[in-house]
C-alpha atoms as a PDB file:
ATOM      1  CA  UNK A   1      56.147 118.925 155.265  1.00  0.00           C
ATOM      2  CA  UNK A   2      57.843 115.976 154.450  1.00  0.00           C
ATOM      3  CA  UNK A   3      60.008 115.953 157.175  1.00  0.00           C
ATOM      4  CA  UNK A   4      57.300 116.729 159.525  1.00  0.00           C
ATOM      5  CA  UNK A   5      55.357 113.431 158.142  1.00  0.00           C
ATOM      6  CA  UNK A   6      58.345 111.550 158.820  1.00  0.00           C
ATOM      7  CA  UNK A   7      58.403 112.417 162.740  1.00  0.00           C
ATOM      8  CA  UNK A   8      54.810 111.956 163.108  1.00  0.00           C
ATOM      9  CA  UNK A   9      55.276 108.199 161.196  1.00  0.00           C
ATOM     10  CA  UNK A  10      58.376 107.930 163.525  1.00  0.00           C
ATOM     11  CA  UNK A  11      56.372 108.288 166.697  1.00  0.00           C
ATOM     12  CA  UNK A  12      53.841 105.962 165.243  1.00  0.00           C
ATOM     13  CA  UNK A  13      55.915 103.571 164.815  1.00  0.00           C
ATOM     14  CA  UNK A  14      57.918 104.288 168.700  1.00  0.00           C
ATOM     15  CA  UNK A  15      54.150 103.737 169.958  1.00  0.00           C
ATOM     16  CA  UNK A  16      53.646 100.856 168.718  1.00  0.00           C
ATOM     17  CA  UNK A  17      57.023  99.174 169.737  1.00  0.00           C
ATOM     18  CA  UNK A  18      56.231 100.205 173.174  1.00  0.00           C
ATOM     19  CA  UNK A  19      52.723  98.970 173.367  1.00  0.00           C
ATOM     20  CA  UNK A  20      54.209  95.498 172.231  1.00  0.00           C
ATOM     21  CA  UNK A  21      56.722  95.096 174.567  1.00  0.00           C
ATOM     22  CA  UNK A  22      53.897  95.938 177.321  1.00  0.00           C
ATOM     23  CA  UNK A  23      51.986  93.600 175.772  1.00  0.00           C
ATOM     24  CA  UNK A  24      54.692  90.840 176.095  1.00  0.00           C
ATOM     25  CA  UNK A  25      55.525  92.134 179.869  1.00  0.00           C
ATOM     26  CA  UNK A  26      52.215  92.434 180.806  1.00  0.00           C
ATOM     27  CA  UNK A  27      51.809  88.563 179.362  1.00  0.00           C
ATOM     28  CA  UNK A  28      54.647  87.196 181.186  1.00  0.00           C
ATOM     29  CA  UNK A  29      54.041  88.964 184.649  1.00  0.00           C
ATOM     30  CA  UNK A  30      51.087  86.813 184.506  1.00  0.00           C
ATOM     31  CA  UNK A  31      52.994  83.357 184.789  1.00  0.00           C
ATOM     32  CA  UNK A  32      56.179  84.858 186.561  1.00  0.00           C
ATOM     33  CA  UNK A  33      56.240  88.183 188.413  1.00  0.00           C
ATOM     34  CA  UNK A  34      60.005  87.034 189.337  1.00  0.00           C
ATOM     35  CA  UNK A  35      61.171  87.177 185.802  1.00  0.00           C
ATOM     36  CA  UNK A  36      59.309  90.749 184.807  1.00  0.00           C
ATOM     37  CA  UNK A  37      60.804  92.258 187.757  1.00  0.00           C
ATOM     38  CA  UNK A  38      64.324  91.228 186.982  1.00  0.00           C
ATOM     39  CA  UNK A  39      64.044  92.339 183.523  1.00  0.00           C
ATOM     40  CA  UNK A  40      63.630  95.850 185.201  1.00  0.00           C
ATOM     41  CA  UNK A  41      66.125  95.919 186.996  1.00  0.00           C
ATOM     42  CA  UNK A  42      68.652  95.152 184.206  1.00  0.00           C
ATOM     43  CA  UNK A  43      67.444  97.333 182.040  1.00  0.00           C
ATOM     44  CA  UNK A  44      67.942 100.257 184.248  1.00  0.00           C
ATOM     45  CA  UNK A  45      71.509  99.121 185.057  1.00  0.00           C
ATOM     46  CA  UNK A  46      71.587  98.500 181.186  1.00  0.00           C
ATOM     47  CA  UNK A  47      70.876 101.594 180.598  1.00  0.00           C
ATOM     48  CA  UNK A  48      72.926 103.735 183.219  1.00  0.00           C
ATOM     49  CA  UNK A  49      76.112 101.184 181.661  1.00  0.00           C
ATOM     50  CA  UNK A  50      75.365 102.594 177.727  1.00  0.00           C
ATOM     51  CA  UNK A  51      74.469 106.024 178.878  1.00  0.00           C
ATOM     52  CA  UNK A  52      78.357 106.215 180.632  1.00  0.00           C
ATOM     53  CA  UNK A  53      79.929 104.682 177.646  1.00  0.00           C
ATOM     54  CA  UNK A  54      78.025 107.551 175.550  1.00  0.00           C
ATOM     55  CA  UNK A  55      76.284 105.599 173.236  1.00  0.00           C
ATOM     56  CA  UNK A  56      73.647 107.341 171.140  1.00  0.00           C
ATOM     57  CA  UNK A  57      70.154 107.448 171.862  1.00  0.00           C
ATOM     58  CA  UNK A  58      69.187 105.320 169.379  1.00  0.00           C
ATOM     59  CA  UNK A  59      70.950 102.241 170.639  1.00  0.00           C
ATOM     60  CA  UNK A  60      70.124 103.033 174.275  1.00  0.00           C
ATOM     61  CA  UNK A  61      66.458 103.362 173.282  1.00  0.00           C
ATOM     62  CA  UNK A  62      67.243  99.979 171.869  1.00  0.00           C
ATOM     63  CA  UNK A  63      69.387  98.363 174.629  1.00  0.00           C
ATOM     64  CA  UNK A  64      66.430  99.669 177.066  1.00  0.00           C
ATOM     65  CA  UNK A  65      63.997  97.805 174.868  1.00  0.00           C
ATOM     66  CA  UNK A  66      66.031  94.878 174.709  1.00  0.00           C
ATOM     67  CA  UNK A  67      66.634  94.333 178.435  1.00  0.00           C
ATOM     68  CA  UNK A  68      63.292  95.081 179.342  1.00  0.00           C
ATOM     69  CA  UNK A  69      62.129  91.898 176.941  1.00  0.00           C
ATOM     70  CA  UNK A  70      64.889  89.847 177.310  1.00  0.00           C
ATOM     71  CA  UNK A  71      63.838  86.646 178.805  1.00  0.00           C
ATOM     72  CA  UNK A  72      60.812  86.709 177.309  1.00  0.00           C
ATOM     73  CA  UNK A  73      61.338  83.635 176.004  1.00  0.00           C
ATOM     74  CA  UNK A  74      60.569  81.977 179.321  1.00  0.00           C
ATOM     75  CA  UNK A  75      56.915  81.920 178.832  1.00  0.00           C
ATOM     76  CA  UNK A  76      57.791  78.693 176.996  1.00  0.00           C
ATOM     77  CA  UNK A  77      59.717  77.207 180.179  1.00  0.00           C
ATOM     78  CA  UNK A  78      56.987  75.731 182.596  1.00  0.00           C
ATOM     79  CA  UNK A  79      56.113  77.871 185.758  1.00  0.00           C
ATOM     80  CA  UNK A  80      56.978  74.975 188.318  1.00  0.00           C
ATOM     81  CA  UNK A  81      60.433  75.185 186.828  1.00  0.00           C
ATOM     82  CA  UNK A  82      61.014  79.151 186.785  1.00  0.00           C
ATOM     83  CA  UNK A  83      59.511  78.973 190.510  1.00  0.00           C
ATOM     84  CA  UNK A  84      61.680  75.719 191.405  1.00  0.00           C
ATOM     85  CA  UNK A  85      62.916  76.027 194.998  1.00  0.00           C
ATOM     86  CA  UNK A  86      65.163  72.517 194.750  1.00  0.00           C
ATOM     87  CA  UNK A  87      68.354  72.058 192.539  1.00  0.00           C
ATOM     88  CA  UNK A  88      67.357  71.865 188.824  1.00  0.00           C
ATOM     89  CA  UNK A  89      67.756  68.741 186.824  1.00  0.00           C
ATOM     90  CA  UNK A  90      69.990  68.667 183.422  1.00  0.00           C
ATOM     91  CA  UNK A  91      66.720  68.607 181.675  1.00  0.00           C
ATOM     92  CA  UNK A  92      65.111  71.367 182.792  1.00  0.00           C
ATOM     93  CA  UNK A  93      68.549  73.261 182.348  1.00  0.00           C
ATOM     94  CA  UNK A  94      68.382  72.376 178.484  1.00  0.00           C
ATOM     95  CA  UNK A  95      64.857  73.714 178.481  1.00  0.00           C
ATOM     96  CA  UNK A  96      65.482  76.610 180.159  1.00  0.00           C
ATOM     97  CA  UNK A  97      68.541  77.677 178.016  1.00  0.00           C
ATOM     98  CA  UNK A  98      65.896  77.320 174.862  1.00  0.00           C
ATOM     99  CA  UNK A  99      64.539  80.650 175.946  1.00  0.00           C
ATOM    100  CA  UNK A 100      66.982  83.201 174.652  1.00  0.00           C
ATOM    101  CA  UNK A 101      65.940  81.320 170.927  1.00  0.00           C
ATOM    102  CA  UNK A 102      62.357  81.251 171.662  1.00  0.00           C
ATOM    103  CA  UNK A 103      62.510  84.731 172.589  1.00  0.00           C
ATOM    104  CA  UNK A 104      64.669  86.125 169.515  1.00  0.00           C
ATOM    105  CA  UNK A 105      62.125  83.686 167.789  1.00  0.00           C
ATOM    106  CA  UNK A 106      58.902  85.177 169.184  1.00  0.00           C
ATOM    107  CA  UNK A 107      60.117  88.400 167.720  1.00  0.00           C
ATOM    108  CA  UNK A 108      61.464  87.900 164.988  1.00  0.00           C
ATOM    109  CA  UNK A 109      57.901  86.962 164.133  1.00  0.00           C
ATOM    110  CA  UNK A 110      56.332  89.432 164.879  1.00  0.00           C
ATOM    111  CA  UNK A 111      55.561  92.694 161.931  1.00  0.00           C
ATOM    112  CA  UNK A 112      58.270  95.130 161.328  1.00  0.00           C
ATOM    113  CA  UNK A 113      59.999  94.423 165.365  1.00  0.00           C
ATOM    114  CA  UNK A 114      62.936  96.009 165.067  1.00  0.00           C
ATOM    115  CA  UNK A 115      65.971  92.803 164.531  1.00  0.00           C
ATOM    116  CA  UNK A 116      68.403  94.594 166.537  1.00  0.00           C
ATOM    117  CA  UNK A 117      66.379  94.347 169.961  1.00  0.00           C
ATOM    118  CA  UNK A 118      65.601  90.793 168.610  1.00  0.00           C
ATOM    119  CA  UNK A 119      69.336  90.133 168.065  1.00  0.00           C
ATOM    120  CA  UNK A 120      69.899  91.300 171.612  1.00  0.00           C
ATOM    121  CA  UNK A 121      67.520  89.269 172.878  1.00  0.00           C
ATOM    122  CA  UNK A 122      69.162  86.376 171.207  1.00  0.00           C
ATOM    123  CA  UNK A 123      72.590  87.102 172.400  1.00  0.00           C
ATOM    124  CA  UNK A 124      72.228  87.799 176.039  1.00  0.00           C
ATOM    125  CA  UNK A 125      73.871  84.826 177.549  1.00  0.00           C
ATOM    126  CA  UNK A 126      76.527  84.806 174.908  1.00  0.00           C
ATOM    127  CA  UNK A 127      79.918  85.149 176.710  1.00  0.00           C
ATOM    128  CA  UNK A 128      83.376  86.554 175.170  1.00  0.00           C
ATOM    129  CA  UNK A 129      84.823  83.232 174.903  1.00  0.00           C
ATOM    130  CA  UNK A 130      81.994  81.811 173.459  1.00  0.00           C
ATOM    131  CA  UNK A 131      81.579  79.000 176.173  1.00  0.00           C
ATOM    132  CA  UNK A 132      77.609  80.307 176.797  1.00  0.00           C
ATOM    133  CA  UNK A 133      74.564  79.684 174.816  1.00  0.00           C
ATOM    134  CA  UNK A 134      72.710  79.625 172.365  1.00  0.00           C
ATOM    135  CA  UNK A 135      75.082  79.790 169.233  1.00  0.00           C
ATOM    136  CA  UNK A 136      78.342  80.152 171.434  1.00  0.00           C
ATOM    137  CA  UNK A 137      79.503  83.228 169.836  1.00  0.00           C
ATOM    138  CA  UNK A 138      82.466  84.952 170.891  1.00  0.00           C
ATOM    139  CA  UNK A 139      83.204  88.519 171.895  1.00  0.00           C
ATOM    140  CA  UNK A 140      83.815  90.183 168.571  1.00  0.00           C
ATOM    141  CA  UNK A 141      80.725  89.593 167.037  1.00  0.00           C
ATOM    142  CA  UNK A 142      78.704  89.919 169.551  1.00  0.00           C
ATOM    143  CA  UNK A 143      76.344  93.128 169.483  1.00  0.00           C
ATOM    144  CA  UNK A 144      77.976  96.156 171.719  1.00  0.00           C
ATOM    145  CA  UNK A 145      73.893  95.889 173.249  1.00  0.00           C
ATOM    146  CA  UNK A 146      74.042  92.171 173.909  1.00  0.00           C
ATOM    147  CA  UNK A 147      77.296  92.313 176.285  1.00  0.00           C
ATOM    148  CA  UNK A 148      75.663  95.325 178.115  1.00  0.00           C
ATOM    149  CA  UNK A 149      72.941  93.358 178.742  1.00  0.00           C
ATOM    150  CA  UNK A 150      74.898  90.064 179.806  1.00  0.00           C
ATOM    151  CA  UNK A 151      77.042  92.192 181.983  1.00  0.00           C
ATOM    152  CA  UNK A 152      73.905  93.566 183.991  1.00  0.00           C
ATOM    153  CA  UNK A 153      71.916  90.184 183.645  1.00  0.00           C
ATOM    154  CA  UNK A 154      74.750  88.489 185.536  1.00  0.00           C
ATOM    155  CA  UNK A 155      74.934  91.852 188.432  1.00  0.00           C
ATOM    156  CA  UNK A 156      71.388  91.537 188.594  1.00  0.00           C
ATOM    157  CA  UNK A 157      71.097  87.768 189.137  1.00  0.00           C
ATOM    158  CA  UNK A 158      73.835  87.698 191.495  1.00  0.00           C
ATOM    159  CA  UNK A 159      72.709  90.190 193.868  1.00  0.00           C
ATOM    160  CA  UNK A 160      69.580  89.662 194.143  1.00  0.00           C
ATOM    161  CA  UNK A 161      67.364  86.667 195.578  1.00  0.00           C
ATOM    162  CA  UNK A 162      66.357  83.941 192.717  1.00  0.00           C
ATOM    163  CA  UNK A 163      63.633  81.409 193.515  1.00  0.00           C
ATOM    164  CA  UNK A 164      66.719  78.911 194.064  1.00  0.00           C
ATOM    165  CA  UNK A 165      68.815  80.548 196.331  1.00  0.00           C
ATOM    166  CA  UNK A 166      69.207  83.753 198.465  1.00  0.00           C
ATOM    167  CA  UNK A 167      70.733  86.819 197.359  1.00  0.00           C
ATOM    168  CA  UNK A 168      74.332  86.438 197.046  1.00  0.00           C
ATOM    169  CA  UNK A 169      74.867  90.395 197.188  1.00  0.00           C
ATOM    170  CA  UNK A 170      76.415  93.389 195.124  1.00  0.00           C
ATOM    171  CA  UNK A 171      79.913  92.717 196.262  1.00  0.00           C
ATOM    172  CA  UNK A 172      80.225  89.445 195.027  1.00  0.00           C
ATOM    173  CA  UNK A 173      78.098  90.127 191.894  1.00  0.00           C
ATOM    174  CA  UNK A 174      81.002  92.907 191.358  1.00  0.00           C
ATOM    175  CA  UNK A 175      83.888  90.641 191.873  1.00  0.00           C
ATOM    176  CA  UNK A 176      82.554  88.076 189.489  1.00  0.00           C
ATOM    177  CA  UNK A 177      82.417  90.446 186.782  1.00  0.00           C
ATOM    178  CA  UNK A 178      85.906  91.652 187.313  1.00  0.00           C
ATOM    179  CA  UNK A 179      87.527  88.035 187.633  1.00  0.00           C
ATOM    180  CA  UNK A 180      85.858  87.395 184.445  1.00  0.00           C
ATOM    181  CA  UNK A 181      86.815  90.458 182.875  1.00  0.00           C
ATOM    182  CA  UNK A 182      87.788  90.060 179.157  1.00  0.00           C
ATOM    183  CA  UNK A 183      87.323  86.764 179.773  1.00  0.00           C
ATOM    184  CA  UNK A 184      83.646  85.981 180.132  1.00  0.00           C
ATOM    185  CA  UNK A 185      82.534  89.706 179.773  1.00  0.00           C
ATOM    186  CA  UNK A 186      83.231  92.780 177.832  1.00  0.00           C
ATOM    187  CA  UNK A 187      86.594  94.826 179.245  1.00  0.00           C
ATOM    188  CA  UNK A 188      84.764  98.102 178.718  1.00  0.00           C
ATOM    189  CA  UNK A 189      81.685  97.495 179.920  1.00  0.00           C
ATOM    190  CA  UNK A 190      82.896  95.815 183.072  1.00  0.00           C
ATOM    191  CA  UNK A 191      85.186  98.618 183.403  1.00  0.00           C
ATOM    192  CA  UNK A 192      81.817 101.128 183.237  1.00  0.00           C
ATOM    193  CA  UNK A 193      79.943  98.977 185.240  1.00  0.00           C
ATOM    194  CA  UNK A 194      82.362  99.077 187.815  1.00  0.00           C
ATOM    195  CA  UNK A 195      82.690 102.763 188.074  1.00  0.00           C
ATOM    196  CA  UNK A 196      78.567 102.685 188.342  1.00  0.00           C
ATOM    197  CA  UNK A 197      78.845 100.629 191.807  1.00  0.00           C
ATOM    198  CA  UNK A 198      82.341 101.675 193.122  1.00  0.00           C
ATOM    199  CA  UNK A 199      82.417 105.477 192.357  1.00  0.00           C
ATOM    200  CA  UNK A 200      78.978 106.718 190.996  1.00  0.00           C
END
């Protein structure tokens, strides 16, 4: 019985997660479709990356959650920036890079969210060397979720069209990885990633 009470709390508690990250999607598709649908996109490459590398469902569930949310923290960056067809300035870079903290801050906030999808959230444009933002941590304490995540952020952005430029396509989003292997990204999940594209 006790057991059984657990599951149904369990699910409860799954629901709700779920109908706040719709919540937060559905509230940033408002200001910038471009964003929501990139978000997508890397969590299903996200996903397919920690599904090869067998991790359990738990942190997939997670990972998926994650990437779905992860620049979230954009709906603090001004639309005519995101949409910006002309080269940035320095100062809307800075405010742009706020958004991995506002995001990890936004839900971190929030009752009971779970601080590993938060964490992620926080860590996606963290690099190995610790050269990226916003804490510049390096590889080895960086969560296993957050280099997925900065792996298929980085595919994603690269072969697709942005509001800035056109899409610079698959191949070269590949190659970047893989110069930057161990370097700026995660050996093993390059490695997976790789195998996704090239032989999957």
């Amino acid at each position: 019985k006790a057991e059984k009470e657990l599951r149904i709390n369990y699910d409860k508690l799954e629901k709700a997660f779920d109908g706040t990250i719709n919540v937060l999607v559905s509230t940033l598709n408002l200001r910038d479709p471009y964003t929501v649908a990139h978000q997508k996109s890397v969590a299903e490459i996200s996903v397919a990356i920690a599904q090869k590398m067998k991790l359990s469902k738990h942190e997939i569930a997670d990972i998926k959650m994650a990437a779905r949310i992860h620049d979230i923290g954009k709906i603090n960056v001004p639309t005519e920036i995101l949409k910006k067809i002309e080269k940035i300035s320095d100062l809307e870079y800075a405010l742009i890079k706020t958004h991995s903290q506002i995001g990890f801050d936004i839900l971190s906030n929030a009752v009971d969210f779970d601080w590993s999808v938060a964490k992620m959230v926080l860590q996606h444009h963290e690099k190995m060397d610790g050269s990226c933002y916003p804490n510049g941590i390096t590889g080895g304490k960086l969560d296993i979720g957050s280099r997925i995540i900065c792996v298929a952020d980085v595919l994603e952005a690269m072969a697709l069209d942005r509001p800035y430029r056109p899409a610079l396509g698959i191949d070269a989003a590949l190659a970047e990885i893989s110069k930057n292997r161990g370097k700026l990204y995660d050996e093993k999940v390059v490695d997976v990633c790789l195998a996704l594209f090239k032989k999957d």
